[in-house]
N, C-alpha and C. Protein backbone atom coordinates (compact mmCIF):
# COMPACT_ATOMS: atom_id res chain seq x y z
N UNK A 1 -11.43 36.53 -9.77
CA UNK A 1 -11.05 35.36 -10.53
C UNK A 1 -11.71 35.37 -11.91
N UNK A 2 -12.80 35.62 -12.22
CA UNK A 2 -13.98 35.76 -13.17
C UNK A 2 -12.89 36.79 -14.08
N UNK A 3 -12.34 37.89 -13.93
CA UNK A 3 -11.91 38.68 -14.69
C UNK A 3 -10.66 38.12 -15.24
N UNK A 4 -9.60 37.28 -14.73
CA UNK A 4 -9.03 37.06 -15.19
C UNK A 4 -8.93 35.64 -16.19
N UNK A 5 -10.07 35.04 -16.49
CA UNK A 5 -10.22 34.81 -17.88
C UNK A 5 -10.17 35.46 -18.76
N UNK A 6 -9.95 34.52 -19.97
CA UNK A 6 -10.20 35.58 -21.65
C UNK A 6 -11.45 35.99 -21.55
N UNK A 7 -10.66 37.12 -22.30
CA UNK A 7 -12.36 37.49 -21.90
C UNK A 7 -13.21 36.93 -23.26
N UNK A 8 -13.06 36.32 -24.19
CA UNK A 8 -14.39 35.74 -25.22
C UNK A 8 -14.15 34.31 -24.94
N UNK A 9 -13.35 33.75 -23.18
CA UNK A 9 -13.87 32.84 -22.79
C UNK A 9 -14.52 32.47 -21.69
N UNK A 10 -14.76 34.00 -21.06
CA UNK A 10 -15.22 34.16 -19.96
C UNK A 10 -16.74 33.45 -19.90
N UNK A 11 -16.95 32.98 -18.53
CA UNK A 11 -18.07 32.51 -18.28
C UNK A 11 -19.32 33.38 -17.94
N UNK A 12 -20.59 33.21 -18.08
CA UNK A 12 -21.00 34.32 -18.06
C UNK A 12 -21.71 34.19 -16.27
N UNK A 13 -21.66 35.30 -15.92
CA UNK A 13 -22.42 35.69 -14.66
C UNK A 13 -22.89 34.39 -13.76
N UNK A 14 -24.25 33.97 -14.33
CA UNK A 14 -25.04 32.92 -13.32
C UNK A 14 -24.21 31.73 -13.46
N UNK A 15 -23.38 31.40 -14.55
CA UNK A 15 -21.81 30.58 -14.01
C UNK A 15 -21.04 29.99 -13.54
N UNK A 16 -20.37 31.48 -13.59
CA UNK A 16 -19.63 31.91 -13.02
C UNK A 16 -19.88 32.25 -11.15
N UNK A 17 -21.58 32.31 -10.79
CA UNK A 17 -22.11 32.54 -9.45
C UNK A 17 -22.25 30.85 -9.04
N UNK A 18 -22.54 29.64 -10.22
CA UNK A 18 -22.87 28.38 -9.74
C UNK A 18 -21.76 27.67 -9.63
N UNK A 19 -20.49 28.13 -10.00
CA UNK A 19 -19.16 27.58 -9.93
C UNK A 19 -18.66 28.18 -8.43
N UNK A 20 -18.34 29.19 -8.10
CA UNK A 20 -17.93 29.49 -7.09
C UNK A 20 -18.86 29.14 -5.74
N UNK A 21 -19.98 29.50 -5.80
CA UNK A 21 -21.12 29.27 -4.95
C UNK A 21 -20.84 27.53 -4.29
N UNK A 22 -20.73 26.64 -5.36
CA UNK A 22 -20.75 25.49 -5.06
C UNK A 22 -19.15 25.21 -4.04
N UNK A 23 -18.39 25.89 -4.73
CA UNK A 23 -17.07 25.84 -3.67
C UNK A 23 -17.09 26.54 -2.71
N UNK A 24 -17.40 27.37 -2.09
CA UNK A 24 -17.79 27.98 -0.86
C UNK A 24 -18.80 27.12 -0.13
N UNK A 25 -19.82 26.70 -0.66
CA UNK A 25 -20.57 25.75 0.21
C UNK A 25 -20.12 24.96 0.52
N UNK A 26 -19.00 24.33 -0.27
CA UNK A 26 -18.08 22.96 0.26
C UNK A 26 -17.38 23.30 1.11
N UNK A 27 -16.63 24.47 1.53
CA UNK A 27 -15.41 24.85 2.28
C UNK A 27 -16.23 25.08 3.82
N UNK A 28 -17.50 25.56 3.62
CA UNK A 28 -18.02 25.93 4.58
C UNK A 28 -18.54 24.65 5.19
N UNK A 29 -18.80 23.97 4.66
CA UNK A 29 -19.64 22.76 4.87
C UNK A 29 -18.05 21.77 5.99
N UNK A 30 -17.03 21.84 5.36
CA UNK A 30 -15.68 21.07 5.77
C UNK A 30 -15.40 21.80 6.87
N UNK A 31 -15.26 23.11 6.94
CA UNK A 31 -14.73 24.03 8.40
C UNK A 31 -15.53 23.60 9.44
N UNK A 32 -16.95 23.67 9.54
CA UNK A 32 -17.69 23.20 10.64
C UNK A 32 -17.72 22.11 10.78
N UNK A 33 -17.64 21.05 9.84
CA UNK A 33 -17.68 19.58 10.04
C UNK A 33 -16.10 19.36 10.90
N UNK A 34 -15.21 19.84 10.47
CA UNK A 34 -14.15 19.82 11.37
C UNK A 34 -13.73 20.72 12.58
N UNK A 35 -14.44 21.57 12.59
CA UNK A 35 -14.87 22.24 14.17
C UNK A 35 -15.72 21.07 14.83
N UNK A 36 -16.57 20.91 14.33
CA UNK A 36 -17.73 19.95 15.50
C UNK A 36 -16.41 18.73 15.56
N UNK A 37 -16.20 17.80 14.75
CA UNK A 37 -15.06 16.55 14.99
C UNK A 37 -14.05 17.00 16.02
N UNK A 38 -13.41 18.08 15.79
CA UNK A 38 -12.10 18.52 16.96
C UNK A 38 -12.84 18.68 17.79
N UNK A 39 -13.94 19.46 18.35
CA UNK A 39 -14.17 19.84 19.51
C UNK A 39 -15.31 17.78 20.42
N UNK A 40 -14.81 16.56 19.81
CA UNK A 40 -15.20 15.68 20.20
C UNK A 40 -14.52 14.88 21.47
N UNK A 41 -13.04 15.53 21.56
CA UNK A 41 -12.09 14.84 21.88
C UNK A 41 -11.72 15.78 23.01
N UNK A 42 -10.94 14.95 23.68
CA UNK A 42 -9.87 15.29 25.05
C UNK A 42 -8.92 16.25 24.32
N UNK A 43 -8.22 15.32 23.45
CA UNK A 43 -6.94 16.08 23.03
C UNK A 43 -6.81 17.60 22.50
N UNK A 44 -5.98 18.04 21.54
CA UNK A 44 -5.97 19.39 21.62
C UNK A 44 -6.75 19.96 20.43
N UNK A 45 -7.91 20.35 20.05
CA UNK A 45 -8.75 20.68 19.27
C UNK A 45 -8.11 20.89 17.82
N UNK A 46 -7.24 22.22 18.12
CA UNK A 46 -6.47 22.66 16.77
C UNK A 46 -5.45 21.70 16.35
N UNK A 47 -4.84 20.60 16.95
CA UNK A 47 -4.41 19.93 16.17
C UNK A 47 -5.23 18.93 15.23
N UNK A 48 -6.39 18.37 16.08
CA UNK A 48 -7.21 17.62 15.10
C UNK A 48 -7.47 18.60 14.04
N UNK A 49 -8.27 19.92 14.69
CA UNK A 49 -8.59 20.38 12.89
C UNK A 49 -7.56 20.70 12.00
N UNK A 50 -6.49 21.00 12.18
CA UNK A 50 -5.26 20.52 11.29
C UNK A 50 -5.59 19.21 10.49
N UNK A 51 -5.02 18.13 11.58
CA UNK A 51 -5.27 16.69 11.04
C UNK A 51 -6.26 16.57 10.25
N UNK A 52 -7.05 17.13 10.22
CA UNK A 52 -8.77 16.67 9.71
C UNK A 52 -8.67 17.59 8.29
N UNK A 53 -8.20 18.74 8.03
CA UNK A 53 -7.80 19.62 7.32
C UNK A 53 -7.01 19.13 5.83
N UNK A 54 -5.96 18.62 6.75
CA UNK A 54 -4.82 17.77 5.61
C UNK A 54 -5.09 16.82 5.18
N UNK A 55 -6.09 15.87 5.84
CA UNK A 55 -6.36 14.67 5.19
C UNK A 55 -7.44 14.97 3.86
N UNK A 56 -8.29 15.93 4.15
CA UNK A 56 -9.75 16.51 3.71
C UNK A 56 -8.74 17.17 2.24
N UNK A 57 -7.51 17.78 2.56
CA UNK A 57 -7.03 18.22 1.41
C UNK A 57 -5.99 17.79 0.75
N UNK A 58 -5.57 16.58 1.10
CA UNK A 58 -4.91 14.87 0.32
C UNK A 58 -5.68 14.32 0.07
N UNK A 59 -6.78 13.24 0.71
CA UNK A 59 -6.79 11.89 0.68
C UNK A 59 -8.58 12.36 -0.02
N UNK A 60 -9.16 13.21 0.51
CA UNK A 60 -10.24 13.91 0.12
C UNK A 60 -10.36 14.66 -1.53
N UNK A 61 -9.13 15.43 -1.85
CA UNK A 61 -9.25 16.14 -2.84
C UNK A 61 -8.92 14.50 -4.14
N UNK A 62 -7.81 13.31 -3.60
CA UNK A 62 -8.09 12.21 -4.32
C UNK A 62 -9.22 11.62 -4.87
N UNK A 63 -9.91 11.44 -4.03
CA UNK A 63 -11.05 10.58 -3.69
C UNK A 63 -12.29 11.47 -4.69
N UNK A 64 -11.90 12.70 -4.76
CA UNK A 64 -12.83 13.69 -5.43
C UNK A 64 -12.47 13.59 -7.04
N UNK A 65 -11.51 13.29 -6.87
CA UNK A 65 -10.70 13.23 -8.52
C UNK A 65 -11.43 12.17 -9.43
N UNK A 66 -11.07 10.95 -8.13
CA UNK A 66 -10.95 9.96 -8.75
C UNK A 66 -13.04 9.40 -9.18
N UNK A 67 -13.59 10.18 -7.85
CA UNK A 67 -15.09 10.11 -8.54
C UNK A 67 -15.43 10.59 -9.53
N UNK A 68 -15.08 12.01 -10.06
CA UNK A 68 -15.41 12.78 -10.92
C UNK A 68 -14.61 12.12 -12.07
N UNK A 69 -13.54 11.16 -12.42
CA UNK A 69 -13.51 10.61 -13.59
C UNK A 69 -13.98 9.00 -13.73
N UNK A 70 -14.49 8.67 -12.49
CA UNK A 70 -15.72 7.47 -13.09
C UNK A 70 -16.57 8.17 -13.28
N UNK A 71 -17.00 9.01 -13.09
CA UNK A 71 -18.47 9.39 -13.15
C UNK A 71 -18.31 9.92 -14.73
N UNK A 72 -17.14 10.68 -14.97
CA UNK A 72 -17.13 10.80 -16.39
C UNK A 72 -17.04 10.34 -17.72
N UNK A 73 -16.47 9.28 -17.03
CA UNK A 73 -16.03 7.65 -18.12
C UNK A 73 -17.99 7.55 -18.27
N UNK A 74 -18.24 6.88 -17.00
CA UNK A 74 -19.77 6.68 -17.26
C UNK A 74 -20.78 7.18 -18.36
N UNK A 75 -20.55 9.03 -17.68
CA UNK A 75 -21.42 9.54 -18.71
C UNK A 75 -20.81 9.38 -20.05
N UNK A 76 -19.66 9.60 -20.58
CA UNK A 76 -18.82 9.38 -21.73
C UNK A 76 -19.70 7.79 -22.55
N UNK A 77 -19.45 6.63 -21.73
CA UNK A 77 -19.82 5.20 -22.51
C UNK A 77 -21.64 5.12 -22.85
N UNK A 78 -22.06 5.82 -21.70
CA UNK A 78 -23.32 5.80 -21.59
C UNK A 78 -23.98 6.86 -22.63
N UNK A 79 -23.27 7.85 -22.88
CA UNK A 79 -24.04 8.94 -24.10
C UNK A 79 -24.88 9.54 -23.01
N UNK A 80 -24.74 10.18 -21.60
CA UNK A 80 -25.61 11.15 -21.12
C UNK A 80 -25.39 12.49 -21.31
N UNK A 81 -26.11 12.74 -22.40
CA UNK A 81 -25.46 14.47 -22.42
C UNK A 81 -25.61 15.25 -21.70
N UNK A 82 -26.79 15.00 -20.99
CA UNK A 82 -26.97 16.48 -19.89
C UNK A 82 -26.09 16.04 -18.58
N UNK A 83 -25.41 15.11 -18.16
CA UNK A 83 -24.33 14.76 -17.22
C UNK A 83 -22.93 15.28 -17.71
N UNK A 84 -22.40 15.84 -18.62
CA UNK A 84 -20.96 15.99 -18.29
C UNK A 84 -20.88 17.18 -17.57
N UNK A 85 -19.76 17.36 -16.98
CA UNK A 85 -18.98 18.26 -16.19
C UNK A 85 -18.78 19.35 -16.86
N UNK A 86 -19.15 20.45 -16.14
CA UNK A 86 -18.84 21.97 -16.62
C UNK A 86 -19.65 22.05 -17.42
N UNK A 87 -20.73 21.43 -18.62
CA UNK A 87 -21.41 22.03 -19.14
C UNK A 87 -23.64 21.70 -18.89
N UNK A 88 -23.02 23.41 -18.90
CA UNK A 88 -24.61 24.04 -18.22
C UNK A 88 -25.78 24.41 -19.34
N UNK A 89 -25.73 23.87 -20.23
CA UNK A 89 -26.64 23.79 -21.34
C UNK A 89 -26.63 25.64 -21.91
């Protein structure tokens, strides 16, 4: 993925390792949280982690949106520079 940026807009290395890193920890963090939830129930495991899956990637990826632009309005009115998004000094 890293390579297919421009390349004089490419990100550099440690990054490019704290961007991805952080999304893998999330994915990993959601797979087991929805293994342990399915395996709570009677019913049929793989359909909950489905269920649990789709909601986590609708109602979840919303909910993620919609924090990350209060939180940006915030830093925006407030003048926190070392808070905006994507930038790593």
């Amino acid at each position: 993925k890293r390579f297919k940026e421009p390349k004089d807009e490419r990100r550099p290395w440690r990054i490019w390792f704290y961007d991805t890193s952080k999304q893998a920890i999330g994915a990993l963090f959601i797979h087991f949280a929805n293994v342990f939830l399915s395996d709570l129930t009677e019913e049929d495991p793989c359909s909950l982690y489905l269920i649990n899956f789709i909601l986590d990637a609708t109602l979840g990826m919303l909910l993620i949106w919609l924090g990350v632009n209060v939180v940006s309005w915030v830093v925006q009115h407030q003048k926190y520079t070392y808070l905006v998004f994507g930038e790593y000094g």
